[in-house]
Protein backbone atom coordinates (compact mmCIF):
# COMPACT_ATOMS: atom_id res chain seq x y z
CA UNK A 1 287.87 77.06 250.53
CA UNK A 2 287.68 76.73 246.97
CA UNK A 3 288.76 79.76 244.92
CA UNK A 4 288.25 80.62 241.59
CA UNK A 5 289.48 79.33 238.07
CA UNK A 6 291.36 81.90 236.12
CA UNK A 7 289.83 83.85 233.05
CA UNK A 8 289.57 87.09 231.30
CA UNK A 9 286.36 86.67 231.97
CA UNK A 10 286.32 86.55 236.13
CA UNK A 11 284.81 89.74 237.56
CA UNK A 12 287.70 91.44 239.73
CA UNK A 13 287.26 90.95 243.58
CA UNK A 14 287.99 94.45 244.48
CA UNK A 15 284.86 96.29 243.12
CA UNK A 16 286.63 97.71 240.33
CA UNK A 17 284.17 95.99 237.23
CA UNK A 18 282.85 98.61 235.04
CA UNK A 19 279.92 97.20 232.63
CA UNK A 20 280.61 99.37 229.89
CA UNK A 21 284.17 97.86 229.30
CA UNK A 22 282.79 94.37 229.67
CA UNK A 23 282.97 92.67 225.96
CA UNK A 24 279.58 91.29 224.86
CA UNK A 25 281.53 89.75 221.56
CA UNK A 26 284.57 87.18 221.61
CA UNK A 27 287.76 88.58 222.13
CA UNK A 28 289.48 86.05 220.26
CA UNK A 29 288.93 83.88 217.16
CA UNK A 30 291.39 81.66 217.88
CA UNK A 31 289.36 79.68 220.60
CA UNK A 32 287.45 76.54 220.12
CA UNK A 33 283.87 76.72 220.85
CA UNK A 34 282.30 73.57 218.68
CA UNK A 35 282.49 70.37 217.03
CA UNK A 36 285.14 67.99 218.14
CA UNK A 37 286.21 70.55 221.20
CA UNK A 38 282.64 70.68 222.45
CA UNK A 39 282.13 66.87 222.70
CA UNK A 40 285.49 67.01 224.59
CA UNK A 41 283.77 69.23 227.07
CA UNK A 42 281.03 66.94 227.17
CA UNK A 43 282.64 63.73 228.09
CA UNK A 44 285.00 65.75 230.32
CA UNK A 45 282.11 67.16 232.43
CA UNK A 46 280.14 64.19 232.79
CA UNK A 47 283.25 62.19 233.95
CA UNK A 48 283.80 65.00 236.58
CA UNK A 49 280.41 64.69 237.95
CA UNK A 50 280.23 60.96 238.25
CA UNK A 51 283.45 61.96 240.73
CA UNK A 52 281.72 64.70 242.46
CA UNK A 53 278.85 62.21 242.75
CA UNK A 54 281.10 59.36 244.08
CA UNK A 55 282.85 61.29 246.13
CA UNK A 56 279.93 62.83 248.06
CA UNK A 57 281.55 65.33 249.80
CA UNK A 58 280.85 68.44 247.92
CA UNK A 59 278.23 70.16 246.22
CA UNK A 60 278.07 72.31 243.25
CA UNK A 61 275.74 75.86 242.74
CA UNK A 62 275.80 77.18 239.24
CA UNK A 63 273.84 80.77 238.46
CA UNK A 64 273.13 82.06 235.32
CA UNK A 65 271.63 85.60 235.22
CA UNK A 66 270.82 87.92 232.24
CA UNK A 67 268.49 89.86 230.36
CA UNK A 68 266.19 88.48 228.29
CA UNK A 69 267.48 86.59 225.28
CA UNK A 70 270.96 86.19 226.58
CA UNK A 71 270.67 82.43 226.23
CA UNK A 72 270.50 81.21 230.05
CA UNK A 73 267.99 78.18 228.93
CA UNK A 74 270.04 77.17 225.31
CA UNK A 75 273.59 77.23 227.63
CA UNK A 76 272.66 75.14 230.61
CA UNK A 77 270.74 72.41 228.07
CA UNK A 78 273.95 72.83 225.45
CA UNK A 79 276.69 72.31 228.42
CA UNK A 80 275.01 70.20 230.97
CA UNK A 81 273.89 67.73 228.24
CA UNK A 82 276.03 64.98 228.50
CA UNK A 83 275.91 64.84 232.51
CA UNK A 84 274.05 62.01 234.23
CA UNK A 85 270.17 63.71 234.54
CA UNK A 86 270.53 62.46 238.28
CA UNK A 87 272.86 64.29 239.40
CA UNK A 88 271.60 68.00 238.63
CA UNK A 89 268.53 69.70 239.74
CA UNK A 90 268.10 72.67 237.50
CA UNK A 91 265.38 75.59 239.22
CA UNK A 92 264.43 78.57 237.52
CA UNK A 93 263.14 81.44 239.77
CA UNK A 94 260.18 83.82 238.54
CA UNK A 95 257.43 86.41 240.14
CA UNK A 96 257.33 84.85 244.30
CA UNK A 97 254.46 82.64 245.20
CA UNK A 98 252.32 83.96 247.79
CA UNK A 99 254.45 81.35 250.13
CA UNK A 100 257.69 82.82 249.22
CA UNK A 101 256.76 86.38 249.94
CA UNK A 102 256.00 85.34 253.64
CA UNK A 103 259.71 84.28 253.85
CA UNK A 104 263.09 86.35 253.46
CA UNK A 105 263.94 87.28 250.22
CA UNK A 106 266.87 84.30 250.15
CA UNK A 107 264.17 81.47 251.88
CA UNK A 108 262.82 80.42 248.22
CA UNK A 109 266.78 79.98 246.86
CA UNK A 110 268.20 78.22 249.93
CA UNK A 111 265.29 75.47 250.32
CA UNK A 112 266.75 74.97 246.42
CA UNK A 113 270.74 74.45 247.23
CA UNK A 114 271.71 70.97 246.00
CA UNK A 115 272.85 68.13 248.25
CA UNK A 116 276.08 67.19 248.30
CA UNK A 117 277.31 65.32 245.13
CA UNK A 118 275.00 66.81 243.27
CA UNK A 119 274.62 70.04 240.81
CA UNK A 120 272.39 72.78 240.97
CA UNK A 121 271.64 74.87 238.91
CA UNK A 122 269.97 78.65 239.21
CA UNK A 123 268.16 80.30 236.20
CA UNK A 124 267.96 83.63 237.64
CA UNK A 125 268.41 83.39 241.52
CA UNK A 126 267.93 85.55 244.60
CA UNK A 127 270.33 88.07 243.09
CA UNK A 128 266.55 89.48 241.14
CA UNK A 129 266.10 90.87 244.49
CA UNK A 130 269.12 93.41 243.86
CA UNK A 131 268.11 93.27 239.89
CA UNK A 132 264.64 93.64 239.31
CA UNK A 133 263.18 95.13 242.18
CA UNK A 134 266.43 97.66 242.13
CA UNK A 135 264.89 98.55 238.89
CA UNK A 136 261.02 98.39 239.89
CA UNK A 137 261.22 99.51 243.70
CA UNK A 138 257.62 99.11 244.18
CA UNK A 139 257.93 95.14 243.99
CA UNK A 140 259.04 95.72 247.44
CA UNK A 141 255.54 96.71 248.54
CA UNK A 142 254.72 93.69 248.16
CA UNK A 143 257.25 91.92 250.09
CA UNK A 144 255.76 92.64 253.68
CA UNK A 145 259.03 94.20 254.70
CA UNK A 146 259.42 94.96 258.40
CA UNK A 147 259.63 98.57 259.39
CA UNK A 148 260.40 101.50 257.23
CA UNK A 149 261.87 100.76 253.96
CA UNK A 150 264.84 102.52 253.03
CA UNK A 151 265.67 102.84 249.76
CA UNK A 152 268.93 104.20 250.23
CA UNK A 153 270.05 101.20 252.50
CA UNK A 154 268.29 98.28 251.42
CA UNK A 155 270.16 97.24 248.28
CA UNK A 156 273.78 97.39 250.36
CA UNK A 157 271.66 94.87 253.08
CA UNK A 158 270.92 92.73 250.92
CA UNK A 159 274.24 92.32 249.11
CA UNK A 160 275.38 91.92 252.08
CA UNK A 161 273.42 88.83 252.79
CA UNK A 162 273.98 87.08 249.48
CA UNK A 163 277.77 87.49 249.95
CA UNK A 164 277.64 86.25 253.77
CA UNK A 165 275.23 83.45 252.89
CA UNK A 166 277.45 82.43 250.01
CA UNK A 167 280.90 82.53 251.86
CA UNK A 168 279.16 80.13 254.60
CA UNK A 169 278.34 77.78 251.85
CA UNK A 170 281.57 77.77 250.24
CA UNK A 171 283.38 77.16 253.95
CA UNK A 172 280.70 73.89 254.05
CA UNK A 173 281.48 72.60 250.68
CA UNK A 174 279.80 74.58 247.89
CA UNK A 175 281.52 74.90 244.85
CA UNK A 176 280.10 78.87 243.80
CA UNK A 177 280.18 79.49 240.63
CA UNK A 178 278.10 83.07 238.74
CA UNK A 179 277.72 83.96 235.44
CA UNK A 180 276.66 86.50 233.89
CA UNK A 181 275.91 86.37 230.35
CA UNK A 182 276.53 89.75 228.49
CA UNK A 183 274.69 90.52 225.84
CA UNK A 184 274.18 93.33 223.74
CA UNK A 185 271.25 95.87 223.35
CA UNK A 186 271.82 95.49 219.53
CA UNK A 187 271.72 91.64 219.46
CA UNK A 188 268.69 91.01 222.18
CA UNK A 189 266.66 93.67 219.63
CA UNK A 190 268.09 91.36 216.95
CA UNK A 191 267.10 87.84 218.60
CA UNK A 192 263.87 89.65 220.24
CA UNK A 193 262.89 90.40 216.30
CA UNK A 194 263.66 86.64 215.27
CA UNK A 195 261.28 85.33 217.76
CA UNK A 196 257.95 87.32 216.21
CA UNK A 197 259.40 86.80 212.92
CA UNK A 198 259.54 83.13 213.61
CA UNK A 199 256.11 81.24 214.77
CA UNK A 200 258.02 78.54 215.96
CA UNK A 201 259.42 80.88 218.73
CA UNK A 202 256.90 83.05 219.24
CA UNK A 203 256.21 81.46 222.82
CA UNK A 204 259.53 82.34 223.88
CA UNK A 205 258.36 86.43 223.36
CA UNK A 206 256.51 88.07 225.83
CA UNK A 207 255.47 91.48 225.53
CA UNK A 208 257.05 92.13 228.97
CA UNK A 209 260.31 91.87 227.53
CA UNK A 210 259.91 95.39 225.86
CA UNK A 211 259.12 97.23 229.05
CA UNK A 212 262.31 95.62 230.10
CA UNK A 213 264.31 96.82 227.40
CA UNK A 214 263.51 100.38 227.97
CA UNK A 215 265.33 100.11 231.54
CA UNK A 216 268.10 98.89 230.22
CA UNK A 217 270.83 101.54 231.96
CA UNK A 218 269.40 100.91 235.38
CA UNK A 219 269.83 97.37 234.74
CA UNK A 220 273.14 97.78 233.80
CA UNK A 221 274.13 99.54 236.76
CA UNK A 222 271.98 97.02 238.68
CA UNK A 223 274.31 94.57 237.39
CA UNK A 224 276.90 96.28 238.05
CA UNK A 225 276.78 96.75 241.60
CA UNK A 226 275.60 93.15 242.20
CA UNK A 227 278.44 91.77 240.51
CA UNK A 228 281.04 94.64 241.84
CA UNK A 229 279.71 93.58 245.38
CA UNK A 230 279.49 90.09 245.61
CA UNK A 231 282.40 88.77 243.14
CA UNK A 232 284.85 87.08 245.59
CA UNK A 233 287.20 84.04 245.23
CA UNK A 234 285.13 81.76 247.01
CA UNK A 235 281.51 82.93 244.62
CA UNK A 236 283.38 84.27 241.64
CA UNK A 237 281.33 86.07 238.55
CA UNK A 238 282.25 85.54 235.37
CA UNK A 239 280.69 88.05 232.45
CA UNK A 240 280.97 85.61 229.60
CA UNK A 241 280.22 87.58 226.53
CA UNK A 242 276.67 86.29 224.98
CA UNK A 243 276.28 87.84 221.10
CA UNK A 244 277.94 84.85 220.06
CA UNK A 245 276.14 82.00 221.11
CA UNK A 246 278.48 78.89 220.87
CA UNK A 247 281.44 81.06 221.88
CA UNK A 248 279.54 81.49 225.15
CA UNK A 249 278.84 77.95 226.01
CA UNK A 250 282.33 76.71 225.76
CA UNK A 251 283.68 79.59 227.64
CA UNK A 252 281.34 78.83 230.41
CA UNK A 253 282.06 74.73 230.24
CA UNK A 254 285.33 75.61 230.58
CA UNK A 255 285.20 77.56 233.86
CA UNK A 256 282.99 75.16 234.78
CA UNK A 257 285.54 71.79 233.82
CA UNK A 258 288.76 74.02 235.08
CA UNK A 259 287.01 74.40 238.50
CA UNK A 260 286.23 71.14 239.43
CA UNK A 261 289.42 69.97 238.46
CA UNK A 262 291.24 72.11 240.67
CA UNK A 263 289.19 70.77 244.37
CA UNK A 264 290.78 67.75 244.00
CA UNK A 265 287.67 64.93 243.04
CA UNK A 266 288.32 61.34 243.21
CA UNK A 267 286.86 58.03 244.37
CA UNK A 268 286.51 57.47 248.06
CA UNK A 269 289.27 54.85 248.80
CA UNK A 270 288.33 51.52 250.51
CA UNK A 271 289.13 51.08 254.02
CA UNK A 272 290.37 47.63 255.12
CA UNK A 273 287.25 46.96 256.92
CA UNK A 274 285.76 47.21 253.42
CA UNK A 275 288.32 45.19 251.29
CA UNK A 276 287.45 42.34 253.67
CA UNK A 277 283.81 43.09 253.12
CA UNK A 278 284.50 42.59 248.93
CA UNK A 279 286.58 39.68 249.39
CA UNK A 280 283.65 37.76 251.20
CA UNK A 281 281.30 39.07 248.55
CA UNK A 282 283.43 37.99 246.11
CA UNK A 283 284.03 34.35 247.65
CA UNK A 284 280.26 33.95 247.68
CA UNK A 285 278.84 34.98 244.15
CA UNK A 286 281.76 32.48 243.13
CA UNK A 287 280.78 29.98 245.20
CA UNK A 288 277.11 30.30 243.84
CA UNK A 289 276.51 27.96 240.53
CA UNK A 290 272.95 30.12 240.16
């Protein structure tokens, strides 16, 4: 199976990540995050997903969770711009429809996995189901939950079933790949303020966002958990720091770029079968004076 890219930034597989030592800031200057090293990135990714496309054998899941004003919608447009439209479905998962909430709590991601050759991409993702409603347990009365709910077992259960659903995509082809982007109570407060200050941006502020804030310990060790459980070589997190905006994006192209590199993408070869095919083809259109 595939197994993660390498980085300072890859959340440990043995349930040792503690959020409070996780860096929301760069811990380096000396990395290149714009300009000439971005447009690099660019062509780079888009070459890498014609060859994923061509190649039609595997498919790629990218998930991007984080509070509000991390920067989940700026990073996917800033490092999936340069790839072919066609070949990436991007979903973004908010408050279940009426049809989702007669389905399991992973039915309304899994209809949403991309085909092969293609990549997907998850703003937020099933993993608000050990997030939000970890942090607001009465969502779950709304969920029309079987039996007896048990608070004190349910989270574990659930975990459980991301991590076993994701390992049986990875084993058929699914190149997993998490991130979390970390940002800091000071800087959301400072990018929260810019958007009322701002009228242009005022649509992105919603005065939900506050009542979010205020939780923002339990979301921590929401987080914390989540990522602590379900980290593994094969569905790898990565807590990219987010206070620095650029910094992020390149960090997360370059997991991106480093791990479909390493499955091995090329063209599909021609078979003999088809070489004969071309060579007729070929005899014909020069054959034809139209």
């Amino acid at each position: 199976m595939f197994e993660a890219p390498n980085s300072k930034y890859l959340v440990p597989f043995d349930a040792s990540f503690e959020v409070s030592r996780a860096s929301t800031t760069p811990q380096t200057n000396s990395h290149p995050h714009k300009g000439k090293h971005r447009r690099h990135a660019t062509k780079k990714l888009n070459m890498l997903q014609q060859l994923l496309a061509a190649g039609d054998r595997r498919s790629v899941l990218l998930i991007f969770q984080a509070m509000d004003a991390a920067g989940k919608d700026s990073t996917i447009r800033a490092v999936m711009q340069g790839v072919d439209p066609s070949g990436c479905q991007v979903f973004s998962f908010k408050k279940p429809s009426p049809l989702e909430l007669d389905h399991d709590f992973l039915w309304r991601t899994t209809i949403r996995l991309p085909e092969r050759g293609r990549i997907g991409i998850f703003n937020r993702s099933q993993y608000e189901e050990v997030l939000v409603a970890r942090v607001h347990p009465d969502i779950l009365g709304h969920q029309k939950l079987p039996g007896e709910l048990n608070l004190e077992t349910i989270w574990d259960e659930r975990l459980t079933s991301i991590r076993q659903q994701e390992e049986h995509l990875a084993r058929n082809g699914t190149v997993i790949l998490k991130f979390w982007l970390n940002v800091s109570k000071d800087e959301q407060k400072r990018r929260f303020l810019a958007r009322l200050d701002d009228p242009t941006k005022n649509w992105k502020f919603e005065p939900g966002d506050v009542e979010e804030r205020r939780h923002w310990d339990e979301y921590m060790l929401a987080y914390q958990a989540a990522l602590n459980a379900t980290s593994r070589s094969w569905a790898p997190w990565y807590a990219i720091p987010a206070d620095n905006k650029p910094y992020m994006r390149a960090r997360v192209a370059e997991i991106i770029i480093d791990a479909l590199q390493s499955i091995g993408l090329r063209y599909p070869q021609a078979s003999s079968d088809d070489r004969s095919e071309f060579a007729e083809a070929r005899a014909e259109l020069c054959a034809d004076d139209g």
